[in-house]
Protein backbone atom coordinates (compact mmCIF):
# COMPACT_ATOMS: atom_id res chain seq x y z
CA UNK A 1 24.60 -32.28 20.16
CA UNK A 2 21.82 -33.43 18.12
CA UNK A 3 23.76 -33.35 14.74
CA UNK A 4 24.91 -36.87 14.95
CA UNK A 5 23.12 -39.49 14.61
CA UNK A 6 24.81 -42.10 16.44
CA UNK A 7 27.70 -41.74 19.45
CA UNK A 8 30.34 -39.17 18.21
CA UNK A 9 34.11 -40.64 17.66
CA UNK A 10 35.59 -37.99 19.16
CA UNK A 11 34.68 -35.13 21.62
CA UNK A 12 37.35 -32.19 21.40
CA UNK A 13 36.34 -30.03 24.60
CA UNK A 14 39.19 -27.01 24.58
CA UNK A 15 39.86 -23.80 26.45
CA UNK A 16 40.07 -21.24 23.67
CA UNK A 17 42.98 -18.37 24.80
CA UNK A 18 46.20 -19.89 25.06
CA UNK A 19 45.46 -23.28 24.41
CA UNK A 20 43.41 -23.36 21.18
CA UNK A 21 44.47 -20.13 20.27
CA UNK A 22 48.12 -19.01 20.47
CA UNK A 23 47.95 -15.05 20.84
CA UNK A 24 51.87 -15.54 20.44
CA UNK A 25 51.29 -17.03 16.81
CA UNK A 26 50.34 -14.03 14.74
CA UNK A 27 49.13 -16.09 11.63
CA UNK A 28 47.42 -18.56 13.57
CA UNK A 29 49.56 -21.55 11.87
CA UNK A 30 49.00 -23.64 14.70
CA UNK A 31 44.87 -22.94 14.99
CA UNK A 32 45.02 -23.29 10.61
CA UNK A 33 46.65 -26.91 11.29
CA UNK A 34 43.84 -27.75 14.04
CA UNK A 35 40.69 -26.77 11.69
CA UNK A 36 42.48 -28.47 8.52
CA UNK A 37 42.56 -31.56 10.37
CA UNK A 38 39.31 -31.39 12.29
CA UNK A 39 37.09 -30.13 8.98
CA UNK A 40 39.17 -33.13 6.87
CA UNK A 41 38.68 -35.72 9.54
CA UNK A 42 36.49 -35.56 12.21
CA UNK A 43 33.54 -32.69 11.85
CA UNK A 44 31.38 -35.76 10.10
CA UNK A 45 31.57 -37.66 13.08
CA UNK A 46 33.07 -35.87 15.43
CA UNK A 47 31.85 -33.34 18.74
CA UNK A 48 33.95 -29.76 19.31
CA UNK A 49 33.61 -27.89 22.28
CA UNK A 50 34.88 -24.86 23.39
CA UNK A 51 35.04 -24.15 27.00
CA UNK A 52 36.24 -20.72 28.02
CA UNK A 53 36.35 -18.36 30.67
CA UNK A 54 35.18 -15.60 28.28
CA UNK A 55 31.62 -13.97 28.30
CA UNK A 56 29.40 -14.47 25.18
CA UNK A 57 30.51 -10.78 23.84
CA UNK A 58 34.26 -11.44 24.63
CA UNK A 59 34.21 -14.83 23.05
CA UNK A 60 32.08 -12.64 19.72
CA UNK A 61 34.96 -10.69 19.49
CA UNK A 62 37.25 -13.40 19.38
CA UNK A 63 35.16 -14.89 16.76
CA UNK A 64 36.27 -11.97 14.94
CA UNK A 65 39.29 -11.65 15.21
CA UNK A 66 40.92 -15.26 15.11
CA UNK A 67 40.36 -18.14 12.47
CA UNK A 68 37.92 -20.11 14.90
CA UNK A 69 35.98 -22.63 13.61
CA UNK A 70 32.03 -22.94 14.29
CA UNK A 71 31.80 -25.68 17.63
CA UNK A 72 29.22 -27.56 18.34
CA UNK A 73 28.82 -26.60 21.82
CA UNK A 74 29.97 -23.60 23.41
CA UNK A 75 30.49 -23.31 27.43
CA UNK A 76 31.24 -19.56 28.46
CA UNK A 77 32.06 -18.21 31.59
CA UNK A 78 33.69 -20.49 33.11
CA UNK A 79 31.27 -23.31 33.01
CA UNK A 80 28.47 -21.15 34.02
CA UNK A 81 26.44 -20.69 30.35
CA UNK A 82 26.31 -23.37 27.44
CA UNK A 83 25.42 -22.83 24.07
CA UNK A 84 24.17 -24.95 21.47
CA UNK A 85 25.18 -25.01 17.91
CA UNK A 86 25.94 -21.83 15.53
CA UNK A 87 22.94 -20.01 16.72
CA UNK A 88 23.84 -20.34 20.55
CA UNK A 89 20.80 -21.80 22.23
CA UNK A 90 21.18 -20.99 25.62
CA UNK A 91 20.60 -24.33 28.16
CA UNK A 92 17.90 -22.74 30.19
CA UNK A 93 18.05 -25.86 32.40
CA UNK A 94 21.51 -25.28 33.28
CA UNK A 95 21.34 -21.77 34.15
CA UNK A 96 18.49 -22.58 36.80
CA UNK A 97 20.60 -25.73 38.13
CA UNK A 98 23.48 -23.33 38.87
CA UNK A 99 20.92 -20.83 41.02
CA UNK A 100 21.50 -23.12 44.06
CA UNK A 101 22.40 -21.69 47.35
CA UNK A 102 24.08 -18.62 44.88
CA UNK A 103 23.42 -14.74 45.49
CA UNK A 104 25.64 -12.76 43.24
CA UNK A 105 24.49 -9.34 45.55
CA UNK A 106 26.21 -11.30 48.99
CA UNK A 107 29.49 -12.26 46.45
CA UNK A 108 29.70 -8.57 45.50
CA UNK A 109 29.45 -7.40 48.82
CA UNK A 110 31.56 -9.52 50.67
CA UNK A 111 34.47 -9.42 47.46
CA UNK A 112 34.68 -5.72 47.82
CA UNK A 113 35.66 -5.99 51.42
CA UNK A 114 38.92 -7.59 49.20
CA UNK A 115 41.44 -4.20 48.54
CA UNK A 116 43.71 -6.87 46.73
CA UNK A 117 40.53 -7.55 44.31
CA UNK A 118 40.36 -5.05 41.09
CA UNK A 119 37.34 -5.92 39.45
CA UNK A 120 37.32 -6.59 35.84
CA UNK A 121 35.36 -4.89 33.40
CA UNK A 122 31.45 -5.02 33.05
CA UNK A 123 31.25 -7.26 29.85
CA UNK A 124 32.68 -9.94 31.76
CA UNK A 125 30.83 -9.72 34.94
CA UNK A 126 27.84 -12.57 34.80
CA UNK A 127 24.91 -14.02 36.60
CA UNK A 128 26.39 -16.49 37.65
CA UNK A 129 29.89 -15.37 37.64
CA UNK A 130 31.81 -12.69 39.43
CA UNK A 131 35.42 -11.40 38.16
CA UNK A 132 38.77 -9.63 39.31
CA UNK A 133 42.11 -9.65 39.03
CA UNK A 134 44.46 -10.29 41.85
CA UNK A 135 48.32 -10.10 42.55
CA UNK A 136 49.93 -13.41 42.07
CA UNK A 137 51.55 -13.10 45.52
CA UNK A 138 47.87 -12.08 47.40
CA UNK A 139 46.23 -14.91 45.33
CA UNK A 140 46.41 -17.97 47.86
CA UNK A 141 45.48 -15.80 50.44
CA UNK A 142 42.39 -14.26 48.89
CA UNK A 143 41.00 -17.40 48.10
CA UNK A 144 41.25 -18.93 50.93
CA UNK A 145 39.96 -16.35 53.22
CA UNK A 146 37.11 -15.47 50.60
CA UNK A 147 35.82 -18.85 50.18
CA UNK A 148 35.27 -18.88 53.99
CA UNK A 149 33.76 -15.49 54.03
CA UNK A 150 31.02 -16.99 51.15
CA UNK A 151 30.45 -20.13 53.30
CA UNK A 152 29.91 -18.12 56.51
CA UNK A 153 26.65 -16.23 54.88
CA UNK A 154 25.68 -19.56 53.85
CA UNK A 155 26.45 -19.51 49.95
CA UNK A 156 28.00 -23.00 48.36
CA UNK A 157 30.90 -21.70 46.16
CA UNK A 158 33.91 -21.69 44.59
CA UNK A 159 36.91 -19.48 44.24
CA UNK A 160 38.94 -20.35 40.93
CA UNK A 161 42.46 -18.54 40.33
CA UNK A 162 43.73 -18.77 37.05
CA UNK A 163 46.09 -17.44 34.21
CA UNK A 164 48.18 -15.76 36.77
CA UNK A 165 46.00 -12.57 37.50
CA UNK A 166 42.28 -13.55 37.49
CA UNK A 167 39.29 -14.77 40.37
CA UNK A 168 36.31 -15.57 39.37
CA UNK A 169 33.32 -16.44 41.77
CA UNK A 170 31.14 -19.26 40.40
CA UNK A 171 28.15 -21.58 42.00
CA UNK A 172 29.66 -24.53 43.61
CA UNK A 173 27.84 -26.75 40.93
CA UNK A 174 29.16 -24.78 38.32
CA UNK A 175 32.79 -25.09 36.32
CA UNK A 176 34.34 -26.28 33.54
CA UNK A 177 34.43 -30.13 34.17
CA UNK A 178 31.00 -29.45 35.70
CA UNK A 179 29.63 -28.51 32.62
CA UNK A 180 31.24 -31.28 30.96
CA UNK A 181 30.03 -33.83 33.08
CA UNK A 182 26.36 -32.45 32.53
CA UNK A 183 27.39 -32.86 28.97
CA UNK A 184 28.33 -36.54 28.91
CA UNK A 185 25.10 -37.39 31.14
CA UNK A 186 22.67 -35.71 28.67
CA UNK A 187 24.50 -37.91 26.03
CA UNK A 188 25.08 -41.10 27.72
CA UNK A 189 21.02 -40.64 28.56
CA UNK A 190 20.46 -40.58 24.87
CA UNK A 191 23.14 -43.71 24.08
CA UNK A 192 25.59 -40.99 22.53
CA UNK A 193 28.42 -40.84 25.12
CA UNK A 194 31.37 -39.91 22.65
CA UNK A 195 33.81 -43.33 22.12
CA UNK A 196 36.72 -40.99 23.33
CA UNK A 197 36.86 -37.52 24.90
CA UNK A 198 39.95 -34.95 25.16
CA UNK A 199 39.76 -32.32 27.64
CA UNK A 200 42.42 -29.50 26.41
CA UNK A 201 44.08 -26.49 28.54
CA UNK A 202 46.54 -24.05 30.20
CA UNK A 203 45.45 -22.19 33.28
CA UNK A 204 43.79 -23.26 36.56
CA UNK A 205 40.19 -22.60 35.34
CA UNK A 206 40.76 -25.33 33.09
CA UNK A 207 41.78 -27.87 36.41
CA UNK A 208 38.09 -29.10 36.79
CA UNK A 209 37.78 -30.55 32.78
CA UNK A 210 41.03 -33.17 33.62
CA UNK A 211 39.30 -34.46 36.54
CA UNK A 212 36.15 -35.55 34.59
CA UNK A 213 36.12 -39.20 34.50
CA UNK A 214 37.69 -41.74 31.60
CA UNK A 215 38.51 -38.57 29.67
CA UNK A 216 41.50 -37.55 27.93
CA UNK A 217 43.75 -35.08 29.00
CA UNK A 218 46.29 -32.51 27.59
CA UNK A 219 48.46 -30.06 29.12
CA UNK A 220 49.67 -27.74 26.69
CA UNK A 221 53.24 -26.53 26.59
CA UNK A 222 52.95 -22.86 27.41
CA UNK A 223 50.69 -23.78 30.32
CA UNK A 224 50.11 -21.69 33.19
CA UNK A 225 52.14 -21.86 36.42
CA UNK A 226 49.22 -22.84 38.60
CA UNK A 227 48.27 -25.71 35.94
CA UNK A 228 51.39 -27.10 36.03
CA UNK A 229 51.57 -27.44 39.92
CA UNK A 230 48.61 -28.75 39.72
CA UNK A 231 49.84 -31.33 37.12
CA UNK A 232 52.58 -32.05 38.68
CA UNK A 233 50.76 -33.30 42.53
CA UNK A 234 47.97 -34.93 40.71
CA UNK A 235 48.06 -36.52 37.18
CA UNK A 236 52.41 -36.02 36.55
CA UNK A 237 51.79 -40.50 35.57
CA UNK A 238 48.48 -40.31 35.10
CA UNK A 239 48.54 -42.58 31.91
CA UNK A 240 45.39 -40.47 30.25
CA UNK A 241 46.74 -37.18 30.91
CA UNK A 242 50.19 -35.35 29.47
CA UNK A 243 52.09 -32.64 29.22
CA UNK A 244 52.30 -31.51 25.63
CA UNK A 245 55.79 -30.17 23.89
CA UNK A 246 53.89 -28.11 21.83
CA UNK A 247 51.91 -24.98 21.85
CA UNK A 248 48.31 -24.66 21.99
CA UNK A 249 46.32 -25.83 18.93
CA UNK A 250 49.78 -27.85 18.07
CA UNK A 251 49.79 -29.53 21.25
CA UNK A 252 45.82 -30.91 20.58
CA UNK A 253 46.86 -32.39 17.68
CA UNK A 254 50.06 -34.09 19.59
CA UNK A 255 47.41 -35.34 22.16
CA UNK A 256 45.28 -37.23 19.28
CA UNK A 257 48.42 -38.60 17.90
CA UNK A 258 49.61 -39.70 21.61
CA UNK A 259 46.27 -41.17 22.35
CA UNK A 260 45.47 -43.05 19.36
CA UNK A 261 42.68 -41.43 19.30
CA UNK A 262 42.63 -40.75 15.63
CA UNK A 263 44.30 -39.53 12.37
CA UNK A 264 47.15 -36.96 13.38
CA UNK A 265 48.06 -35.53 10.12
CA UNK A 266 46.51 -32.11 9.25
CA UNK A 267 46.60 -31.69 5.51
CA UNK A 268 48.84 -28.20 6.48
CA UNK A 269 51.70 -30.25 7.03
CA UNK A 270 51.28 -32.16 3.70
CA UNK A 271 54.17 -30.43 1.52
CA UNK A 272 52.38 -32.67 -1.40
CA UNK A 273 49.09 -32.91 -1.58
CA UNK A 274 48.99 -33.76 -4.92
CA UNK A 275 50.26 -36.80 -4.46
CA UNK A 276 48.70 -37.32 -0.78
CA UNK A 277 46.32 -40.09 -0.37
CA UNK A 278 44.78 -41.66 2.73
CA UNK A 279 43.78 -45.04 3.08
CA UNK A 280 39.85 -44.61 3.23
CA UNK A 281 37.68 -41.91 0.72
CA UNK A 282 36.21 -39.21 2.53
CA UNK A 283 34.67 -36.20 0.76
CA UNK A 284 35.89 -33.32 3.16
CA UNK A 285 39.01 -34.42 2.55
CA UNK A 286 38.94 -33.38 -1.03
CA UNK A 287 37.70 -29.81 -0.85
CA UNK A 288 39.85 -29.48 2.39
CA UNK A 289 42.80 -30.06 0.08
CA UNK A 290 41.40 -28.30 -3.06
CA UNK A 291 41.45 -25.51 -1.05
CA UNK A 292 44.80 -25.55 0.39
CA UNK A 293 46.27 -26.15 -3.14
CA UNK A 294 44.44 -23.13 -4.15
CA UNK A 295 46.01 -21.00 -1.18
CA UNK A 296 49.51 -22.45 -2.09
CA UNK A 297 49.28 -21.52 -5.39
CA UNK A 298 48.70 -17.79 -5.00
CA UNK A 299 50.97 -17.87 -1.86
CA UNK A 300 53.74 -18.98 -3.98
CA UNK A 301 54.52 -21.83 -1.83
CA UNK A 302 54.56 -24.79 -4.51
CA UNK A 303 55.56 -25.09 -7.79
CA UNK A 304 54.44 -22.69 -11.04
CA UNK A 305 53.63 -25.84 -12.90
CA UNK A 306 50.81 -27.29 -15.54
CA UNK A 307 50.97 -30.38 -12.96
CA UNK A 308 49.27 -28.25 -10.05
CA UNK A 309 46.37 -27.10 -11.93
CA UNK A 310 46.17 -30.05 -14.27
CA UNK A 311 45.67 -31.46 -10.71
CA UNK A 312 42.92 -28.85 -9.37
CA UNK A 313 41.41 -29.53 -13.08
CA UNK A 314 41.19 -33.83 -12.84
CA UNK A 315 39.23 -32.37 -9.19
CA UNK A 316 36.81 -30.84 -11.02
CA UNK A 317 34.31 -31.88 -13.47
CA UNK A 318 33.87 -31.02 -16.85
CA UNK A 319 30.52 -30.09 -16.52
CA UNK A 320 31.34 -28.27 -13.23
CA UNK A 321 29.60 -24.80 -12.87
CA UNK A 322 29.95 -22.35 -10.02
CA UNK A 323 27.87 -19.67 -9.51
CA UNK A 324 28.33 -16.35 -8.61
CA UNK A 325 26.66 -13.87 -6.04
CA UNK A 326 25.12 -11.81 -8.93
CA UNK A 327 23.46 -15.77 -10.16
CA UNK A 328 25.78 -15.48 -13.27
CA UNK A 329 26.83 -19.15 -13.37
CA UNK A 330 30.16 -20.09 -15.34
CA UNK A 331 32.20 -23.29 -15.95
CA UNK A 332 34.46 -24.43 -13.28
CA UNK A 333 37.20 -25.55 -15.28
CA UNK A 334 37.50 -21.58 -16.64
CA UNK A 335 37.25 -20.86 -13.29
CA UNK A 336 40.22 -23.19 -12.39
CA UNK A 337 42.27 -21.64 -15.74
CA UNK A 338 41.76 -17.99 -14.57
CA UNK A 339 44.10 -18.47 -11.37
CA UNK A 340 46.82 -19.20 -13.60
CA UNK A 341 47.83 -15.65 -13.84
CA UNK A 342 46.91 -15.25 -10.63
CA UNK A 343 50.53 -17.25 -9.25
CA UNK A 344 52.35 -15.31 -6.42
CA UNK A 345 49.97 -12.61 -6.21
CA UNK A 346 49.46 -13.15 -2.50
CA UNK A 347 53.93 -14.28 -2.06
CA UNK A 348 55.03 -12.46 1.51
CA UNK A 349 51.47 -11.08 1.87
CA UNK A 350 48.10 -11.88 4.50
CA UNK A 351 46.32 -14.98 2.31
CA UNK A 352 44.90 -17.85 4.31
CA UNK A 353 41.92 -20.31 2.99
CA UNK A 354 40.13 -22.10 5.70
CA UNK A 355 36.88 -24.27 5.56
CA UNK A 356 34.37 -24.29 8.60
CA UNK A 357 31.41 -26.61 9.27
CA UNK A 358 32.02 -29.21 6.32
CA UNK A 359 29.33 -31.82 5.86
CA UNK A 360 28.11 -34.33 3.30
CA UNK A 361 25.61 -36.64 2.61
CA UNK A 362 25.76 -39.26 -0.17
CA UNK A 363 23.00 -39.30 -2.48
CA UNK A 364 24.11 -41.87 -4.97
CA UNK A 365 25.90 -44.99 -4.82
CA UNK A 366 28.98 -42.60 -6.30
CA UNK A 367 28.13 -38.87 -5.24
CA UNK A 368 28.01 -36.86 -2.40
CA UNK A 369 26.89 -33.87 -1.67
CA UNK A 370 29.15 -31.58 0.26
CA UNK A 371 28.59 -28.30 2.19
CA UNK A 372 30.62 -25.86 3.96
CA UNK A 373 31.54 -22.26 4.74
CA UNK A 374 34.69 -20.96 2.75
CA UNK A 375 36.90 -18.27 4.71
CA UNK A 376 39.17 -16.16 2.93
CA UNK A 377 41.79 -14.03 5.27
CA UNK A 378 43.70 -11.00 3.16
CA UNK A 379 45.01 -7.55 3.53
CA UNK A 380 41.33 -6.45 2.68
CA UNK A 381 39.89 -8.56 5.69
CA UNK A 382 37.37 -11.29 5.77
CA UNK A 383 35.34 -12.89 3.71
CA UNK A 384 33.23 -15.69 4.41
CA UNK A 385 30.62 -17.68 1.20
CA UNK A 386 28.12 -20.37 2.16
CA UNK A 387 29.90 -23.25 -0.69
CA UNK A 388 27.65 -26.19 -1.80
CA UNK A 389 29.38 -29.09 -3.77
CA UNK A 390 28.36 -32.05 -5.51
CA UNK A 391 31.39 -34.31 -5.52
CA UNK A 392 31.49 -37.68 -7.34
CA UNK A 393 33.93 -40.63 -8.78
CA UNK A 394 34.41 -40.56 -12.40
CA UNK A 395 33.29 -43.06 -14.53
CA UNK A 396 34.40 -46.57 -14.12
CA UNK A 397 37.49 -45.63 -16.71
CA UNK A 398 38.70 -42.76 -14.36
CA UNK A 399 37.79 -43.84 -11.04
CA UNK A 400 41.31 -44.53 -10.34
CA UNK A 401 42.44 -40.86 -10.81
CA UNK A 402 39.88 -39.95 -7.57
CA UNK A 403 36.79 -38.05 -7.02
CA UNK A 404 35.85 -34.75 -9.14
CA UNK A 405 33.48 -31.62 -8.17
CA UNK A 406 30.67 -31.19 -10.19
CA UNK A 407 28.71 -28.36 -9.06
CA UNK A 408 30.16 -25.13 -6.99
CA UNK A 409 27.27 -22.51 -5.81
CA UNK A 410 28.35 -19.83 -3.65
CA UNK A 411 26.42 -17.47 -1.18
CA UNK A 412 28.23 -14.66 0.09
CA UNK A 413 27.15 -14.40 4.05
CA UNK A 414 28.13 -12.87 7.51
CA UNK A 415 27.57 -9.39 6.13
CA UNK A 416 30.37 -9.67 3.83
CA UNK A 417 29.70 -8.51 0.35
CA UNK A 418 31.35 -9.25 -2.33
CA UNK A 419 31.55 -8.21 -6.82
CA UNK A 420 31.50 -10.94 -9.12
CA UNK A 421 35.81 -10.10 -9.48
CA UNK A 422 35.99 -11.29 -6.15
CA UNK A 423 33.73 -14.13 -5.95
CA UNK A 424 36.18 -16.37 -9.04
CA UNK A 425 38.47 -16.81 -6.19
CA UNK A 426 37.43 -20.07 -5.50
């Protein structure tokens, strides 16, 4: 929470499985839109948390799997671990808070006195969490008569249903919206309490985030039953809370648009980004949509035209190098030239660009310098390069025809390696 200097704009705290990430979506359109817009527009000055009722190895493998982009916090396990930043620094603070009037060896031995509770598998069980799954129709019951049981031998917890099938047994202090709120205090502490904050989820683990003071709320559309009962008693005309009418990631980006709470557009849902322009200059902006146009082009999905890369070339500099993993370095504009060919290659085939963890700082009155990590999603997998940029305005005489990249170096990371014939693909 330390990577802004100031208070953020915008704190994005979302449930990750069915409500940032639609499992029903299997090219992740909706989670593409969400990290176009977020890398474009608000990763400069902007906070994104993920809050999830998965364990740090389940959440890895969802890393993995899906197009998620790097948050700045991460709360696991139901509110019962957070995470800082890309190299997950556990808060060791919060852990011991959460040891209050808790013994996980009296939760396991009074849950298994539960025949309706199957417990779930090992990786998910937790120090301070304990898992099953349930019947629907034995749920109410269960909890009710468990949470009595746990009080009785003198613990202080609670019993959270959710998604239709799962219990989890947590501390009483701990939760999603009690994580939060331990969140906002660190920050208000500090003078960086976010302007605006937008709580995002589906199932009944995700209750505790919409009761967290002067935040914003959003229901997504394919919400759980037990969410939506819960919705519907408690916050139905609540004026800071709604029920989206779209899915997951889609339904995040109707909430900001609802709320006012910032731009709404993702660049995905530009059909012509050559001619797109936004009122104010940012830099991510412009290698957000470089990239896009790239994917497009090899997709097939805009026009075989001189415009297009006349268009990727007035982005680029002249001098523009990029180099490649072997340190061979080449000009840009070839670079740029040798997609040409390249048109269609990926039509009716697996080809998605994404950016993650864009930043820039300006080190001229006209130039910034602009890092991020590049994904590339094909029939051969992932791969993932480490991108610096140094992005300025033309000369006075071109400054109206907008920015241009200078300088491309590439690192191929994560494990993923990569030949110099794979590397052009910018």
């Amino acid at each position: 929470m330390d990577r802004l200097d100031c208070q953020a704009r915008l704190m994005i705290v979302s449930d990750l499985d069915c409500t940032m990430v639609d499992h029903d979506d299997p090219e992740d359109l909706s989670l593409l839109r969400f990290n176009a817009l977020w890398e474009s527009e608000y990763r400069h000055n902007s906070l994104l948390i993920f809050s999830t009722g998965r364990s740090p190895a389940t959440y890895k493998k969802l890393k993995n799997k899906k197009p998620l982009l790097t948050p700045d916090v991460t709360i696991l396990s139901v509110g019962t671990e957070i995470f800082y930043g890309e190299s997950m620094v556990p808060d060791d603070a919060w852990e011991h808070y959460l040891n209050h009037k808790w013994d996980r060896d009296i939760v396991m031995e009074e849950t298994t006195k539960f025949p309706q509770l199957t417990c779930q598998q090992a990786v998910d069980q937790r120090p301070h969490k304990v898992s099953y799954f349930v019947r629907n129709d034995h749920a109410e019951e269960v909890v009710k008569c468990l949470s009595e049981r746990l009080a009785n031998r003198g613990l202080e917890t609670k019993v959270i249903y959710s998604g239709g099938k799962c219990i989890d047994v947590l501390p009483l202090g701990a939760g999603k919206g009690e994580a939060l709120r331990y969140l906002h205090d660190k920050l208000k502490k500090n003078g960086k309490l976010p302007i605006d904050t937008l709580v995002c989820g589906d199932s009944g683990n995700d209750t505790d985030l919409f009761t967290v003071p002067e935040v914003h709320g959003v229901v997504v559309s394919n919400a759980h039953d037990e969410l939506l009962q819960w919705y519907e008693h408690n916050s139905k005309d609540h004026p800071k809370i709604i029920h989206a009418s779209e899915r997951c990631a889609s339904g995040i980006i109707q909430a900001i648009g609802h709320f006012g709470l910032g731009p709404k557009t993702s660049p995905r849902d530009v059909m012509d980004l050559c001619r797109w322009k936004t009122a104010n200059f940012c830099p991510s902006q412009v290698v957000v949509k470089f990239y896009l146009i790239y994917e497009r082009w090899r997709r097939a999905e805009i026009e075989n035209s001189d415009l297009i890369i006349q268009d990727m070339r007035s982005i680029s500099h002249p001098n523009g190098i990029i180099v490649l993993p072997s340190g061979v370095q080449c000009s840009l504009r070839e670079r740029i030239d040798a997609i040409i060919p390249c048109y269609g290659d990926k039509r009716g085939k697996c080809f998605r660009v994404w950016l993650d963890r864009v930043s820039f700082s300006q080190i001229s009155s006209d130039s910034w310098l602009v890092k991020f990590d590049k994904w590339e999603l094909s029939d051969a997998g992932r791969q993932c390069c480490s991108t610096t940029i140094l992005l300025n305005l033309k000369d006075e005489a071109e400054k109206t025809q907008g920015p241009s990249l200078v300088h491309v170096h590439q690192t191929w990371m994560d494990g993923y390696a990569a030949s110099d014939q794979t590397a052009w693909f910018l």
